[in-house]
N, C-alpha and C. Protein backbone atom coordinates (compact mmCIF):
# COMPACT_ATOMS: atom_id res chain seq x y z
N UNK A 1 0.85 -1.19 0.00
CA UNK A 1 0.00 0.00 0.00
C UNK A 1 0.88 1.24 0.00
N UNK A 2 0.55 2.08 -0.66
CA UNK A 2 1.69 3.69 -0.77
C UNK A 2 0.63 4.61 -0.17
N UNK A 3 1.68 5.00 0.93
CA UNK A 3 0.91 5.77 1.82
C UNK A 3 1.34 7.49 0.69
N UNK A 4 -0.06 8.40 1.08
CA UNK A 4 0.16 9.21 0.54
C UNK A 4 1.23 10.19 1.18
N UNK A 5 1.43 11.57 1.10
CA UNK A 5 2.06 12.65 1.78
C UNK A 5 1.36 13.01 3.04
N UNK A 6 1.67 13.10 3.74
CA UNK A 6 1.04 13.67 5.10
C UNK A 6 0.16 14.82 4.86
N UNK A 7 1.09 15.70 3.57
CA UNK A 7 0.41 17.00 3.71
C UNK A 7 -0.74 17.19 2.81
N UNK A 8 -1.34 15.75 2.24
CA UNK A 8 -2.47 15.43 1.64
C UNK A 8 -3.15 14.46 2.60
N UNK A 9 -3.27 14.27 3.43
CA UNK A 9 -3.69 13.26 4.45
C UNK A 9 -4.68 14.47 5.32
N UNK A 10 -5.68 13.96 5.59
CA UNK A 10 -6.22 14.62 7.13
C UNK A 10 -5.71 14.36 8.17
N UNK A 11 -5.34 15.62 9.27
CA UNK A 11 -3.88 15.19 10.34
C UNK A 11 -5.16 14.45 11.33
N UNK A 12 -6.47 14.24 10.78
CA UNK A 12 -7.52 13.83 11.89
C UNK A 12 -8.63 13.27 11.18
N UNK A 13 -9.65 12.59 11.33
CA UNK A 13 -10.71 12.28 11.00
C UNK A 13 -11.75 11.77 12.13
N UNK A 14 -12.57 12.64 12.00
CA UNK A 14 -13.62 12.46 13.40
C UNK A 14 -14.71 11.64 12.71
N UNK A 15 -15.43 10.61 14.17
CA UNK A 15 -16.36 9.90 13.69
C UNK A 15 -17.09 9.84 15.01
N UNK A 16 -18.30 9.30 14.92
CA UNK A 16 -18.81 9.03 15.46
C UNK A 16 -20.82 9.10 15.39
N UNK A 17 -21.43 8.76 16.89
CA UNK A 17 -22.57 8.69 16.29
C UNK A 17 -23.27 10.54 16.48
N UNK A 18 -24.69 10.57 15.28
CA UNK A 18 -25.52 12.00 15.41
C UNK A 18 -25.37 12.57 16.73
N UNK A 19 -25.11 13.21 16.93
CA UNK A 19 -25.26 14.34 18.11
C UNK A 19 -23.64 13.90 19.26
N UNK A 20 -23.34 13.04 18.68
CA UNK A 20 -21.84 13.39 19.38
C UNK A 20 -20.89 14.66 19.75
N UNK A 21 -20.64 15.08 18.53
CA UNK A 21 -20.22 16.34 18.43
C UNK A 21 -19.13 17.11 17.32
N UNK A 22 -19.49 16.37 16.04
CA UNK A 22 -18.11 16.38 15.54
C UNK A 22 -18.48 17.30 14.61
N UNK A 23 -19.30 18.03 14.01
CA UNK A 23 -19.82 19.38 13.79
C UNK A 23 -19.24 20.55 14.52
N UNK A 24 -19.24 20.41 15.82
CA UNK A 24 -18.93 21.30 16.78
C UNK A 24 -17.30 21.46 16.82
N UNK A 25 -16.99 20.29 17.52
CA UNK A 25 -15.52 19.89 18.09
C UNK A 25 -14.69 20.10 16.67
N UNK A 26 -14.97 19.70 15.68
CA UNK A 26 -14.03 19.51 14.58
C UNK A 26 -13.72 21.17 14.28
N UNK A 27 -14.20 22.01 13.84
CA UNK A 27 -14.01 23.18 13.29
C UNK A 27 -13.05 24.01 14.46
N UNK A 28 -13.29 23.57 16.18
CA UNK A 28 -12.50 23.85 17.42
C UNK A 28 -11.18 23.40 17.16
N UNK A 29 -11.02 22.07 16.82
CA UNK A 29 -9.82 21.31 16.27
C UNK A 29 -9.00 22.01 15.48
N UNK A 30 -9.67 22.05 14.08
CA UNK A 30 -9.11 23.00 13.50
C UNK A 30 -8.39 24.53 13.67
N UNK A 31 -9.50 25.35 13.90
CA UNK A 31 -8.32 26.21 14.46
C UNK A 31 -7.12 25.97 15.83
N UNK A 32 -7.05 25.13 16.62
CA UNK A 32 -6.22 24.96 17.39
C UNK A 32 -5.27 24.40 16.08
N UNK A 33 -5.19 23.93 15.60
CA UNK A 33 -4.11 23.31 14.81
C UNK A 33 -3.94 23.88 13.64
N UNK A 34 -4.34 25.06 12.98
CA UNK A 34 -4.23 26.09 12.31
C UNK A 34 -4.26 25.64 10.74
N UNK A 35 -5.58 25.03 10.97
CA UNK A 35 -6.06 23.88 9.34
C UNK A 35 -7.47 24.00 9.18
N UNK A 36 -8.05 23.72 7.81
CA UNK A 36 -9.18 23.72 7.88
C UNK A 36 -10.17 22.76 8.03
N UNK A 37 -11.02 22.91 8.32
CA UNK A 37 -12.12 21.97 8.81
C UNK A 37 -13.11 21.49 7.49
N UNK A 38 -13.26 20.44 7.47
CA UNK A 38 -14.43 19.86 5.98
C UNK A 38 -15.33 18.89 6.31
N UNK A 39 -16.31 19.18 6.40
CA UNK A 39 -17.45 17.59 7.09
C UNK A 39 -17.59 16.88 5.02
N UNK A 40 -17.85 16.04 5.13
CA UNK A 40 -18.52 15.08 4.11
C UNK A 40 -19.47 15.10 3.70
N UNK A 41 -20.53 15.46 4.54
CA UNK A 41 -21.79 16.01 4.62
C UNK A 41 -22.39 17.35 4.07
N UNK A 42 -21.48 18.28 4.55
CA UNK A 42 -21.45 19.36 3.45
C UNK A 42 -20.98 19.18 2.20
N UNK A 43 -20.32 18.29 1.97
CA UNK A 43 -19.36 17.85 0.41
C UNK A 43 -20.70 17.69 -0.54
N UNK A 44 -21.03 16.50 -0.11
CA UNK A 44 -22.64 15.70 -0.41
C UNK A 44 -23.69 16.83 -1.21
N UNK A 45 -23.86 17.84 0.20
CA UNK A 45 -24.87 18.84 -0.13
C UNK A 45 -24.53 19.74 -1.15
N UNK A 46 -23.42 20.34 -1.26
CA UNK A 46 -22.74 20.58 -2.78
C UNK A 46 -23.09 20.37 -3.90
N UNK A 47 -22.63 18.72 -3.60
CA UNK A 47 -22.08 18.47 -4.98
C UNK A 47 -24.01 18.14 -5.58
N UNK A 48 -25.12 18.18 -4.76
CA UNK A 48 -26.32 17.57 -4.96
C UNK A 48 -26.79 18.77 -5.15
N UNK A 49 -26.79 19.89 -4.32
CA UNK A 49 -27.54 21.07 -4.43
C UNK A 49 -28.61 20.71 -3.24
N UNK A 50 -28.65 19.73 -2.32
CA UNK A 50 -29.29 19.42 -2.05
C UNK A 50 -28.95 19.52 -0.19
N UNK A 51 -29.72 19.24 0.66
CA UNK A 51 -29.98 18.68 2.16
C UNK A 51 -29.90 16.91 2.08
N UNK A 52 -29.22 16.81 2.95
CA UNK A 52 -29.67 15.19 3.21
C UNK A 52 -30.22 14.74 3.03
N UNK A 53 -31.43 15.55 4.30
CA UNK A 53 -32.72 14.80 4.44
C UNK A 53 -33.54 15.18 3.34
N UNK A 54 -33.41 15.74 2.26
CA UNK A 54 -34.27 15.74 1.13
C UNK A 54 -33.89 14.75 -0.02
N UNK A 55 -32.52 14.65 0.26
CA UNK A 55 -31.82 13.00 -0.56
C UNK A 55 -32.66 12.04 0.21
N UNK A 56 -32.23 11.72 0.93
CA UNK A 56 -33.00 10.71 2.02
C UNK A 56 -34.15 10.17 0.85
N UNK A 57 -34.87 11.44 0.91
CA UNK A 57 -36.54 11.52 0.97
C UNK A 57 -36.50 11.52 -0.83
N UNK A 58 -35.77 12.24 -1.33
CA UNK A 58 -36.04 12.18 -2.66
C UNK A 58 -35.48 10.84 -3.63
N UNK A 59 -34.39 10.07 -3.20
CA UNK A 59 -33.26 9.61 -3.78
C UNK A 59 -33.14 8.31 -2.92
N UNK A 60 -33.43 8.05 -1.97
CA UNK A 60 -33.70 7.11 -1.41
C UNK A 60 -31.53 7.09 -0.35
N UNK A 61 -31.54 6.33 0.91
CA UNK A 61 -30.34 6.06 1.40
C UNK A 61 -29.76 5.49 0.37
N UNK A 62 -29.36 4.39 -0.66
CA UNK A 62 -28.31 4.08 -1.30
C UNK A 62 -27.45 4.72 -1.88
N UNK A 63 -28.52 5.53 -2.70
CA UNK A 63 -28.14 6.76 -2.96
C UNK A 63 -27.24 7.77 -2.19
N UNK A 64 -27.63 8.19 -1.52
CA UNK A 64 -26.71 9.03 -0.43
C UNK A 64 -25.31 8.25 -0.13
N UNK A 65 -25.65 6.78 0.04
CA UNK A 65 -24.15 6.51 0.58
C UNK A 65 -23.04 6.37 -0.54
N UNK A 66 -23.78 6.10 -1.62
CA UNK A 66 -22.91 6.03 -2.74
C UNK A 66 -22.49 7.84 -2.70
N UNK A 67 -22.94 8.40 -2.29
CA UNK A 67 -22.09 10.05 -2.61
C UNK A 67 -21.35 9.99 -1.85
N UNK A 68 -21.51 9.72 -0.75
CA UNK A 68 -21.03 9.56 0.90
C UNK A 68 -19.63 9.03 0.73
N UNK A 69 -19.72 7.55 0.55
CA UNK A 69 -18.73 7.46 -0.12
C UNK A 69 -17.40 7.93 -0.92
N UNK A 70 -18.38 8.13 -1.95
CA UNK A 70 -17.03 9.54 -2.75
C UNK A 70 -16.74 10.27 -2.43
N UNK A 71 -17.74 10.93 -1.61
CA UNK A 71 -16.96 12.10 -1.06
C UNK A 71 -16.16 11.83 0.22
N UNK A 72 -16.30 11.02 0.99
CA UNK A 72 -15.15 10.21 1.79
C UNK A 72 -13.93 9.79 0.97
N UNK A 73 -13.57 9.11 0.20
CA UNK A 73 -12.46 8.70 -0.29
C UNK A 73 -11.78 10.20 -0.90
N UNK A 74 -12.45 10.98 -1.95
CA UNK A 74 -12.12 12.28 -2.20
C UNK A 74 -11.56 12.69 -1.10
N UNK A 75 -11.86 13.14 0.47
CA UNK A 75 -11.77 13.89 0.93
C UNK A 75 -10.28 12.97 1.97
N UNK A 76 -10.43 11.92 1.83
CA UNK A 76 -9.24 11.07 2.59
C UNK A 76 -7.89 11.53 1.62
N UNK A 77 -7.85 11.25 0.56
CA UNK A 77 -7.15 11.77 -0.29
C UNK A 77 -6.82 13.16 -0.81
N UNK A 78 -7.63 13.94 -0.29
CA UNK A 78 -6.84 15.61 -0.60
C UNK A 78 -7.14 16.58 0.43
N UNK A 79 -7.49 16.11 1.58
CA UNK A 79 -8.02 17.34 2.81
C UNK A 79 -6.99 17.11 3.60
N UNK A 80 -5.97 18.21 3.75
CA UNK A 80 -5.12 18.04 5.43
C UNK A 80 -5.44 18.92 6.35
N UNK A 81 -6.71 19.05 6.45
CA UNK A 81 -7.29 19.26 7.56
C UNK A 81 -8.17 18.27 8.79
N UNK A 82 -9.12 19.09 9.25
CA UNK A 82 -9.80 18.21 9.86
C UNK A 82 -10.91 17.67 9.40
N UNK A 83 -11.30 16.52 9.52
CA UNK A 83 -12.01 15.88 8.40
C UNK A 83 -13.44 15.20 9.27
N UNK A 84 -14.51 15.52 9.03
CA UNK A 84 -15.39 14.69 10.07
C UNK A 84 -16.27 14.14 8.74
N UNK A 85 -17.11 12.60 9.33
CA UNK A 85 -17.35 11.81 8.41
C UNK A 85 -19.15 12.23 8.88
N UNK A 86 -19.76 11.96 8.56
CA UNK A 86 -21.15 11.20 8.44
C UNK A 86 -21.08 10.40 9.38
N UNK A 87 -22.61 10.24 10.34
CA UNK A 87 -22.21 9.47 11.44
C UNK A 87 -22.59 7.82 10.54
N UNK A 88 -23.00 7.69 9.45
CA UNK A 88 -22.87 6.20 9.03
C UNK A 88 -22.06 5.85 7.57
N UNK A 89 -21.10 7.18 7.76
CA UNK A 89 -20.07 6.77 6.47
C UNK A 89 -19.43 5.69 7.04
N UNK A 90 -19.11 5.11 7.70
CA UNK A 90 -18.64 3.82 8.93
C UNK A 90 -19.46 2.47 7.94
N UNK A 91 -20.06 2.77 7.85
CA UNK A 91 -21.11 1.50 7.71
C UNK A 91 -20.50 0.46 6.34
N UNK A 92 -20.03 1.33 5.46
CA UNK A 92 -19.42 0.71 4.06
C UNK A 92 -17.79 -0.24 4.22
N UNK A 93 -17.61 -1.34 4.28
CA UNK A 93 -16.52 -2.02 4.65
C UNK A 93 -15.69 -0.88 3.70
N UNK A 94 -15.51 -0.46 2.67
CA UNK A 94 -14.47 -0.01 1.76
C UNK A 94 -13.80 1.46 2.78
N UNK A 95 -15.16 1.53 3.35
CA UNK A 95 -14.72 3.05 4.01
C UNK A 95 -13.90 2.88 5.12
N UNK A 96 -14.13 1.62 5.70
CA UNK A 96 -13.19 1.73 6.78
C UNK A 96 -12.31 1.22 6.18
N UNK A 97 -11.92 -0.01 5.49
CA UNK A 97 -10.95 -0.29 5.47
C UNK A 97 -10.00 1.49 4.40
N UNK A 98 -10.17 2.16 3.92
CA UNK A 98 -9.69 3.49 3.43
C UNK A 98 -9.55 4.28 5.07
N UNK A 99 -10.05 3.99 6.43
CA UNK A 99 -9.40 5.32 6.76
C UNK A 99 -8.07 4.52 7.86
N UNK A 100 -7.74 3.10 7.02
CA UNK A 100 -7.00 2.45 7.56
C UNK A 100 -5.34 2.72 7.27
N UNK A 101 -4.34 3.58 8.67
CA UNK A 101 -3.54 3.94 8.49
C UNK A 101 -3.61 5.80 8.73
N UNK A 102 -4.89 6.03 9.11
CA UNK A 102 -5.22 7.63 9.31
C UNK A 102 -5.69 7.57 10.20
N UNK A 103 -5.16 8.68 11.17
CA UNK A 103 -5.77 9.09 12.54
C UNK A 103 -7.37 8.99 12.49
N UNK A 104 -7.88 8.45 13.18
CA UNK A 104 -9.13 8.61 13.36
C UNK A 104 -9.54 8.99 15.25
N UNK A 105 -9.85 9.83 14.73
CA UNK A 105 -10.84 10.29 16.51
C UNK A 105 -12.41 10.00 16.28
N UNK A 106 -12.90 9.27 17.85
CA UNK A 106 -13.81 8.55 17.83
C UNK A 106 -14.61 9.02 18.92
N UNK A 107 -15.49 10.12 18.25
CA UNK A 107 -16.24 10.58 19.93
C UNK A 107 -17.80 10.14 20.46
N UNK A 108 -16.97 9.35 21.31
CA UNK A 108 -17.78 8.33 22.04
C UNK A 108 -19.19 9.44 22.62
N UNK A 109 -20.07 8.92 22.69
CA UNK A 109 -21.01 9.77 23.73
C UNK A 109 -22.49 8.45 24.30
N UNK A 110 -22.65 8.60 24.51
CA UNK A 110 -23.68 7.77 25.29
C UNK A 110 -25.70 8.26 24.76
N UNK A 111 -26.15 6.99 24.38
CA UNK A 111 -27.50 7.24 24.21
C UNK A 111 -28.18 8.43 24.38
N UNK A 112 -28.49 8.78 25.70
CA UNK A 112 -29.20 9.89 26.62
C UNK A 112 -28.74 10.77 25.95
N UNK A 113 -27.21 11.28 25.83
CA UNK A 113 -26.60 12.17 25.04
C UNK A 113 -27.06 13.02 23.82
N UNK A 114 -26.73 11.85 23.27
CA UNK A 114 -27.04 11.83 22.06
C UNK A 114 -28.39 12.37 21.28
N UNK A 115 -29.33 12.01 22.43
CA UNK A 115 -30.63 11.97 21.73
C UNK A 115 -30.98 13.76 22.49
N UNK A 116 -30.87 14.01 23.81
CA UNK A 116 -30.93 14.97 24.20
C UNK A 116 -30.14 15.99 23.18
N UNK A 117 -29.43 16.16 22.47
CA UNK A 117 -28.16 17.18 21.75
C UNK A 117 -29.13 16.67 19.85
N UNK A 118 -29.69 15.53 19.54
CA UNK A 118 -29.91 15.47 18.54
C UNK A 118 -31.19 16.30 18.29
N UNK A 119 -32.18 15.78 19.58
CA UNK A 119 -33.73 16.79 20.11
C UNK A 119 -34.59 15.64 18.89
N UNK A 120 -35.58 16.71 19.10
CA UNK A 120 -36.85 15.68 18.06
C UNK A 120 -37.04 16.66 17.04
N UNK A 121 -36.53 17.98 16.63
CA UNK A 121 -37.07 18.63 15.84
C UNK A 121 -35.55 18.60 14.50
N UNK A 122 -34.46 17.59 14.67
CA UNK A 122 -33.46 17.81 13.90
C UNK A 122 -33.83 17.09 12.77
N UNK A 123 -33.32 17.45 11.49
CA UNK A 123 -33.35 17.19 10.32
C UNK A 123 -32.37 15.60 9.37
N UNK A 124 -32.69 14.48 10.33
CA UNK A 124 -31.70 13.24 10.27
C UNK A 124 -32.69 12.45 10.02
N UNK A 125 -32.71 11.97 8.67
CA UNK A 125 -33.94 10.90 8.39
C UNK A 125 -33.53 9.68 8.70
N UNK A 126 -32.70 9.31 9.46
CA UNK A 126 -32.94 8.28 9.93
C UNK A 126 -33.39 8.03 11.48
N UNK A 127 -33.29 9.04 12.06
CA UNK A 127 -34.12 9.32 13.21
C UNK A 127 -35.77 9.51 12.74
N UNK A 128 -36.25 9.61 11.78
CA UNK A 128 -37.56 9.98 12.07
C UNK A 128 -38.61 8.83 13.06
N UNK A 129 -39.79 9.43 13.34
CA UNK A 129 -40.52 8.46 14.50
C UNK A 129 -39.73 8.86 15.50
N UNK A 130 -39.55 7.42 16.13
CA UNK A 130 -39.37 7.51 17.97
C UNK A 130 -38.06 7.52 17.91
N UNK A 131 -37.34 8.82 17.91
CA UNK A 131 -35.95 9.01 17.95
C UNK A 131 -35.13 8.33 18.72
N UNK A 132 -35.34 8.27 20.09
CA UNK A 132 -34.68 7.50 21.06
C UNK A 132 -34.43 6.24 20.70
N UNK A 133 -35.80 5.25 19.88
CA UNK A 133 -35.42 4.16 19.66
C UNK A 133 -34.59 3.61 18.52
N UNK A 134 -34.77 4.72 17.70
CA UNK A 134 -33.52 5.14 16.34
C UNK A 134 -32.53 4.74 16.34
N UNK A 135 -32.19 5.95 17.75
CA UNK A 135 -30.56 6.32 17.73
C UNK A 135 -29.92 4.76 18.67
N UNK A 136 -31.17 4.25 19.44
CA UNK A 136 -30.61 3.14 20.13
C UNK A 136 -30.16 2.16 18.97
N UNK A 137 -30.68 1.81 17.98
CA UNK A 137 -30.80 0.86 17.19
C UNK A 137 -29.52 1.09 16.39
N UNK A 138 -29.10 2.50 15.80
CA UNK A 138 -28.24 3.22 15.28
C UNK A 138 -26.93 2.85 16.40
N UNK A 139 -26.78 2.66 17.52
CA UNK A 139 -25.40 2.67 18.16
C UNK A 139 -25.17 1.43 18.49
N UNK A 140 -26.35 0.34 18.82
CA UNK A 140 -25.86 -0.89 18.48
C UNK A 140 -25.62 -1.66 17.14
N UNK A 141 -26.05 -0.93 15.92
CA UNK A 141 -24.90 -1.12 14.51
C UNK A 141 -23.34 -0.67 14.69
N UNK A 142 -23.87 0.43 14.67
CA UNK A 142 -22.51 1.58 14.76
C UNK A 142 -21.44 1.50 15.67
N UNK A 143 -21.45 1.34 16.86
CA UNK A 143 -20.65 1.41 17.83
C UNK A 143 -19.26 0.54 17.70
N UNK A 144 -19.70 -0.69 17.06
CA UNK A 144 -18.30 -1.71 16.92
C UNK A 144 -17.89 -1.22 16.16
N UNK A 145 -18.18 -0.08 14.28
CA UNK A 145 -17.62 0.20 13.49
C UNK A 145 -16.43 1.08 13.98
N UNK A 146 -17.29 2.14 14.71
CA UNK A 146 -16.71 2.92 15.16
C UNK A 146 -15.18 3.20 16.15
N UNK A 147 -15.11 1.66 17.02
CA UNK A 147 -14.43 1.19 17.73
C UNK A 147 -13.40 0.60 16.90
N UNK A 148 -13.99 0.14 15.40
CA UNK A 148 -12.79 -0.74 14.52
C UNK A 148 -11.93 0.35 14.12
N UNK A 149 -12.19 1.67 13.84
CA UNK A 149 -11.44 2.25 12.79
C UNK A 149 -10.64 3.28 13.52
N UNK A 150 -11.40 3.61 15.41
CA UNK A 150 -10.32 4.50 15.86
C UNK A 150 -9.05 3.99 16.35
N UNK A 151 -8.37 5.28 16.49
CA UNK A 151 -7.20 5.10 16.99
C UNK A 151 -7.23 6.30 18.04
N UNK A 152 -7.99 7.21 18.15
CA UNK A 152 -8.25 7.61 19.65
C UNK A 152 -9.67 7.63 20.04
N UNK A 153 -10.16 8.02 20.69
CA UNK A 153 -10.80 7.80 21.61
C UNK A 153 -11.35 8.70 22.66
N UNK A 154 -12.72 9.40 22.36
CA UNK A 154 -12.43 10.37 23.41
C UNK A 154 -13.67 10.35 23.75
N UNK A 155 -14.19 10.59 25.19
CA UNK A 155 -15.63 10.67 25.85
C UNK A 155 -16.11 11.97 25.64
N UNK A 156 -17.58 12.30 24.63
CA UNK A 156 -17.82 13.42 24.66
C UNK A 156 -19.00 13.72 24.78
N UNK A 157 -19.42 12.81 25.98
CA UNK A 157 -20.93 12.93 26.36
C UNK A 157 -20.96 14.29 27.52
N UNK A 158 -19.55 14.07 28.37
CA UNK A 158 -19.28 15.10 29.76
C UNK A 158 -18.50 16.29 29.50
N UNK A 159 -17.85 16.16 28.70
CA UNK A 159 -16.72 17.15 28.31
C UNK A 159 -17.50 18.64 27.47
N UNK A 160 -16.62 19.36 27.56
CA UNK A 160 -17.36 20.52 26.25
C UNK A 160 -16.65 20.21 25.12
N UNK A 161 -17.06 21.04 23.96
CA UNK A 161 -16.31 20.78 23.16
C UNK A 161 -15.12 21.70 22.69
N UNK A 162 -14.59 22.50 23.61
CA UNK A 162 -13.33 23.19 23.70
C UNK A 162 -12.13 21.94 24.54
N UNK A 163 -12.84 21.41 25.59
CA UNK A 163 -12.22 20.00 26.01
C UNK A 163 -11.71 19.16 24.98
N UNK A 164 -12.94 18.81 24.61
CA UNK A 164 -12.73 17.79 23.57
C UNK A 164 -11.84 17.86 22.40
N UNK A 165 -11.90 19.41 21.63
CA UNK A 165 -10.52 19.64 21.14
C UNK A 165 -9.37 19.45 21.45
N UNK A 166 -9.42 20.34 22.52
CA UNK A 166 -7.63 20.05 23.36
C UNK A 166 -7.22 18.51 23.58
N UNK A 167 -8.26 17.67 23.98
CA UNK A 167 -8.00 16.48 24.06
C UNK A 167 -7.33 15.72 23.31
N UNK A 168 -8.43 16.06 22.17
CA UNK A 168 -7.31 15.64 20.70
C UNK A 168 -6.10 16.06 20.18
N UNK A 169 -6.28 17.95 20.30
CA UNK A 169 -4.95 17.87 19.67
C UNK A 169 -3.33 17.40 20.22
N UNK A 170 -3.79 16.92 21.48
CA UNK A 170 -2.93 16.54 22.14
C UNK A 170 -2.45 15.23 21.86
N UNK A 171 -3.55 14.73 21.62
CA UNK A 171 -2.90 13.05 21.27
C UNK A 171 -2.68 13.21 19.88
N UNK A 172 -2.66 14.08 19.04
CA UNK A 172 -2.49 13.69 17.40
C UNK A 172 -1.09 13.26 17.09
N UNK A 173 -0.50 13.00 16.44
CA UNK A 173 1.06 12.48 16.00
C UNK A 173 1.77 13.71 15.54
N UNK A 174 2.77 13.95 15.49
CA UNK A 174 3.67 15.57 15.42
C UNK A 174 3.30 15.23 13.62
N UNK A 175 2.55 16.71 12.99
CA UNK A 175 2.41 17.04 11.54
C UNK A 175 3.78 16.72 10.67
């Protein structure tokens, strides 16, 4: 395998499940480490003209992950910044095995969390209906993915997310 240049690499890639925090924390990241910040998710909405949840709804999930996708591998390959995924870009074996050999930060948060910070009025079609039982269903898929592909690790159910930055940039590997 030929690893690329570092300075085409993301010095980070955040994952984890909806309402964790990697919206928040990542763009914090970033400026502490004086790089820019890119979710996947915004890539998506771009390149579609579109919202998610109107892919979702218009285009059906396969759809979406197949963008998801590309725009994950795209963005593994030319972002050296901070990079946050989709909380079920995880889900595609190709994807993990691609963020294999790249920092990945993994912010853990807990059910209650999650669902409290996601609320009932957010725009995540795969939460629709009884959110709580969603996101439960959502972290017992997710949770082992999530566990396969990090290499740190951080609790961000208690922490803020100025914490949670520092946390990371502390453990990242010297640029």
């Amino acid at each position: 395998m030929t690893m690329l240049p570092t300075a085409l690499r993301p010095r980070i890639v955040l994952v984890g499940a909806p309402g964790a925090g990697k919206s928040t924390v990542g763009p914090l990241l970033a400026d502490l480490l004086g790089v820019a910040f890119r979710d996947t998710d915004h890539d998506v909405e771009a390149i579609t003209g579109m919202p998610i949840a109107d892919l979702f709804v218009e285009r059906g999930e396969p759809y979406f992950r197949d963008l998801e996708a590309e725009a994950v591998h795209a963005a593994l390959a030319s972002h050296p910044g901070v990079l946050s995924l989709g909380g079920g870009a995880i889900l595609r074996p190709q994807t993990r095995a691609a963020l294999a050999g790249h920092t990945v930060g993994y912010l853990r948060v807990d059910l209650a969390e999650a669902a409290r910070r996601v609320g009932m009025n957010a725009p995540r079609p795969l939460l629709l209906g009884n959110v709580r039982a969603q996101l439960n269903e959502l972290f017992h898929q997710r949770t082992p993915l999530y566990e396969e592909v990090a290499t740190i690790t951080v609790d961000a159910a208690t922490q803020t997310a100025e914490d949670i930055a520092g946390l990371l940039a502390k453990e990242l590997p010297a640029a």
